[in-house]
N, C-alpha and C. Protein backbone atom coordinates (compact mmCIF):
# COMPACT_ATOMS: atom_id res chain seq x y z
N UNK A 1 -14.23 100.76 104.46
CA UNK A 1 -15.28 99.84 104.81
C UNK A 1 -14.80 99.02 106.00
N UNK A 2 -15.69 98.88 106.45
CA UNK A 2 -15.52 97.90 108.30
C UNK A 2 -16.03 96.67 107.88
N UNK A 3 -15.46 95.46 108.40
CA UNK A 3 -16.71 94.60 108.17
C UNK A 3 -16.36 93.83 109.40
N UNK A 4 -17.36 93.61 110.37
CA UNK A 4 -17.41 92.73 111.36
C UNK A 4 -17.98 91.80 111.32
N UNK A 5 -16.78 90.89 111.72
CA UNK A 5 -16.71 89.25 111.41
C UNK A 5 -17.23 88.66 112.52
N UNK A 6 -18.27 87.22 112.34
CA UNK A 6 -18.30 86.81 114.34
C UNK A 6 -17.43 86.13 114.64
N UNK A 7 -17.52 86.83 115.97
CA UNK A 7 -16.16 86.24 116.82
C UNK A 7 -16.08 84.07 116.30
N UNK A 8 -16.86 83.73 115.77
CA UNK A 8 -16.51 81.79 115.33
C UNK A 8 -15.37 82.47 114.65
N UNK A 9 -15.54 83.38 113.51
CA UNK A 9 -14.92 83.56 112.32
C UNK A 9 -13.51 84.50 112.40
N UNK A 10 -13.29 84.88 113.94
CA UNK A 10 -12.27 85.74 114.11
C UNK A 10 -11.02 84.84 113.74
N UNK A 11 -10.46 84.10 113.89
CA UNK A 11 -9.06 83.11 113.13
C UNK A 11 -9.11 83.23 111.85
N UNK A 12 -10.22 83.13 111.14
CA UNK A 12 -10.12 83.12 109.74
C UNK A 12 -11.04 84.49 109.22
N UNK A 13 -10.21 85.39 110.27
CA UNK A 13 -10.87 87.32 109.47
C UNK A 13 -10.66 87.35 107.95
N UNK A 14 -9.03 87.40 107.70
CA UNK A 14 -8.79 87.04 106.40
C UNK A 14 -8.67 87.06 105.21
N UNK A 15 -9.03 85.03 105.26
CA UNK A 15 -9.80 84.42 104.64
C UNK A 15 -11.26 84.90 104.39
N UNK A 16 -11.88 84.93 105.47
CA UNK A 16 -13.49 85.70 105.09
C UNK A 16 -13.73 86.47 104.53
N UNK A 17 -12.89 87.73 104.39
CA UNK A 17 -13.07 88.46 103.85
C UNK A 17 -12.30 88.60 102.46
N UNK A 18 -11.32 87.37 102.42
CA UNK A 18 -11.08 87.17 100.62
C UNK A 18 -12.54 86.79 99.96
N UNK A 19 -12.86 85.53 100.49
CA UNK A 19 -13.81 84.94 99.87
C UNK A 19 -15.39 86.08 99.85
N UNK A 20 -15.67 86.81 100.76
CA UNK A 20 -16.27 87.82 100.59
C UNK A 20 -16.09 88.65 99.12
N UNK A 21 -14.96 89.13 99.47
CA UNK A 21 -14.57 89.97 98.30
C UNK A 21 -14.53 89.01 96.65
N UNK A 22 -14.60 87.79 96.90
CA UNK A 22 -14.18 86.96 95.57
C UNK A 22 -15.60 86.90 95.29
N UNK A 23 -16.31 86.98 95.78
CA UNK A 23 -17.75 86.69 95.94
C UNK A 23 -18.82 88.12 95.29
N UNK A 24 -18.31 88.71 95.89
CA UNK A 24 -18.84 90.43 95.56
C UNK A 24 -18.60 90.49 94.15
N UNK A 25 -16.96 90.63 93.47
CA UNK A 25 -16.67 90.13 92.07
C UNK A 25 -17.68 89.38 91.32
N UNK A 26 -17.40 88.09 91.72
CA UNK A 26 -18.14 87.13 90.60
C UNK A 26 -19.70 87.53 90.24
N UNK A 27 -20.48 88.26 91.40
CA UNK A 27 -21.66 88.88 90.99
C UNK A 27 -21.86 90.11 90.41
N UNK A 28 -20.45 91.07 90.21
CA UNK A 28 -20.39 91.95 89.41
C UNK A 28 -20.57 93.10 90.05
N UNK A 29 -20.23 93.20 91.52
CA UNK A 29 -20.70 94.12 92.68
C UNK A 29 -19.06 95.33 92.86
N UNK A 30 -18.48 94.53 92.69
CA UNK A 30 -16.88 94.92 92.67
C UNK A 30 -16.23 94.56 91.63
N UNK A 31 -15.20 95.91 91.16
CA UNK A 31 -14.42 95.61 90.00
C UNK A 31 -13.34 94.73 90.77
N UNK A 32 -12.24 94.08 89.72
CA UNK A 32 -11.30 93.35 90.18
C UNK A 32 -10.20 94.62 91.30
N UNK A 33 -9.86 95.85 90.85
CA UNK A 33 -9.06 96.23 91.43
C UNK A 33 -10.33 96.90 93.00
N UNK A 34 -10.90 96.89 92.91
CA UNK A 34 -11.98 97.39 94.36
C UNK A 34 -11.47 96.41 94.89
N UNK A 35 -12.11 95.01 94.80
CA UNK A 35 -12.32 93.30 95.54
C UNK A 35 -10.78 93.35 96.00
N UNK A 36 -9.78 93.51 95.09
CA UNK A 36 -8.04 93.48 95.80
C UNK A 36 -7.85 94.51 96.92
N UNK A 37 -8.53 95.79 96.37
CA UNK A 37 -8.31 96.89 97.52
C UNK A 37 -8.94 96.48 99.12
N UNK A 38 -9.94 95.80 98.76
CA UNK A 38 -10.80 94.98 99.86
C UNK A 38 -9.77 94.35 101.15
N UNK A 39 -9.20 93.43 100.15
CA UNK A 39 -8.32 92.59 100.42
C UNK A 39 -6.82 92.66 100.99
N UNK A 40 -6.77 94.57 100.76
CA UNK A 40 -5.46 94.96 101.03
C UNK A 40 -4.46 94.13 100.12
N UNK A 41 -4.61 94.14 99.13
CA UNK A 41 -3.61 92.96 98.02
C UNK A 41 -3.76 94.37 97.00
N UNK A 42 -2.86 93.97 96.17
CA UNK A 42 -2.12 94.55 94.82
C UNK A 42 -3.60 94.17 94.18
N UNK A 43 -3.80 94.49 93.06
CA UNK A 43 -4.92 94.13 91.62
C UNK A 43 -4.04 92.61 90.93
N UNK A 44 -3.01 92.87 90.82
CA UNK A 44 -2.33 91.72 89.92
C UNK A 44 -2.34 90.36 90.96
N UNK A 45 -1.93 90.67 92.55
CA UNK A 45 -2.68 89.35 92.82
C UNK A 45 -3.72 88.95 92.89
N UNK A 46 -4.78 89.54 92.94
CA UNK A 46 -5.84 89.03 93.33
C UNK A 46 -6.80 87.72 92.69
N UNK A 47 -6.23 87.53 91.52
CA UNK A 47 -6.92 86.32 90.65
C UNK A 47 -6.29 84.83 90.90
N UNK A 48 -4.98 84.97 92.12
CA UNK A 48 -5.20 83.96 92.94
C UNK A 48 -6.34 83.67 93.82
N UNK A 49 -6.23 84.95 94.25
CA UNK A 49 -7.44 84.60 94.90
C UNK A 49 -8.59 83.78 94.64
N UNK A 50 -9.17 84.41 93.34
CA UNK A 50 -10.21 83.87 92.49
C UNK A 50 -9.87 82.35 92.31
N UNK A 51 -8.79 82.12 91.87
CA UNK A 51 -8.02 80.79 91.52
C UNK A 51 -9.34 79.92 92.95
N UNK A 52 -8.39 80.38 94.38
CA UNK A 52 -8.20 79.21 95.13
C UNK A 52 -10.11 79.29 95.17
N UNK A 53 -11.28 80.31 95.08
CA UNK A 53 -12.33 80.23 95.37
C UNK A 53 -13.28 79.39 94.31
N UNK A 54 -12.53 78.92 92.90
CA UNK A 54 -12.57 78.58 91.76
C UNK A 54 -13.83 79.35 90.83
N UNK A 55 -13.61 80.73 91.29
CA UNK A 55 -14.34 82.09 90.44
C UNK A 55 -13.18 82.15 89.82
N UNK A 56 -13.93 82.21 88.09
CA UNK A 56 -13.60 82.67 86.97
C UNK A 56 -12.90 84.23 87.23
N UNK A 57 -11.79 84.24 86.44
CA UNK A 57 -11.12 86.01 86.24
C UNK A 57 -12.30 86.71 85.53
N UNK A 58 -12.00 85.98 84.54
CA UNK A 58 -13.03 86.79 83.01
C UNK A 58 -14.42 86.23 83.91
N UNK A 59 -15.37 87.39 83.32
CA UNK A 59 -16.93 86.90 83.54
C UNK A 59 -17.62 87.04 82.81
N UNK A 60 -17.09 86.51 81.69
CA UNK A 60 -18.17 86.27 79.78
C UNK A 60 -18.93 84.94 79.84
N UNK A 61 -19.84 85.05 79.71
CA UNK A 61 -20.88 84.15 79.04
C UNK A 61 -20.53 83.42 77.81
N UNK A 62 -21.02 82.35 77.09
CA UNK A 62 -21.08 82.13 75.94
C UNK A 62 -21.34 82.99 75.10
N UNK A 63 -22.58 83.60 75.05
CA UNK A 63 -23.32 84.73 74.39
C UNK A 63 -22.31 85.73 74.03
N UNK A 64 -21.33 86.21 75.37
CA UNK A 64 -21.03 87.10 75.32
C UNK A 64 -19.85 87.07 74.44
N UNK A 65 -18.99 85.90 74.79
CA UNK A 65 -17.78 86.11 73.54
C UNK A 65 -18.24 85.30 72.25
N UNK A 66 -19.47 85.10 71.90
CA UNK A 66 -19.90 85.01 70.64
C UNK A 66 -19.98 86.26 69.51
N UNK A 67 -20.23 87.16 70.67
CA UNK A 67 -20.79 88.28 70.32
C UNK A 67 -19.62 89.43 69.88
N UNK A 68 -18.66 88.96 70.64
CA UNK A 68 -17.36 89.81 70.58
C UNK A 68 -16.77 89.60 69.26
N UNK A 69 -16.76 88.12 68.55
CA UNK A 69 -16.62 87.95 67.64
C UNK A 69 -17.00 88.00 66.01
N UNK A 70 -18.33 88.34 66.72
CA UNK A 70 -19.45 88.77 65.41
C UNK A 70 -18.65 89.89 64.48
């Protein structure tokens, strides 16, 4: 995948494209190890990533780990 950044955003290529990729994740568009591959990062770092964008690792609902427990 290519992604062209505008030239404002060329210093922080990146960055843009962490937060891109952290972004794609949290809507469920990319698994965690895709969004790292994105990123050219390992899978095991990438939930810094998430950290610094303050997207959740896990993406359960209430509902959902109610449900796990049923």
């Amino acid at each position: 995948m290519t992604l062209n950044v505008p030239d404002a955003l060329e210093k922080e290529h990146d960055e843009t494209v962490r937060l891109i990729a952290a972004k794609l994740y949290e809507a469920g568009k990319l698994s965690l190890g895709q969004a790292a591959e994105m990123c050219g990062m390992k899978k095991w770092d990438f939930p810094a990533i998430l950290a610094k964008f303050n997207i959740p690792y896990f993406q359960y609902t209430g509902d959902d780990l109610l449900n796990e427990f049923k």
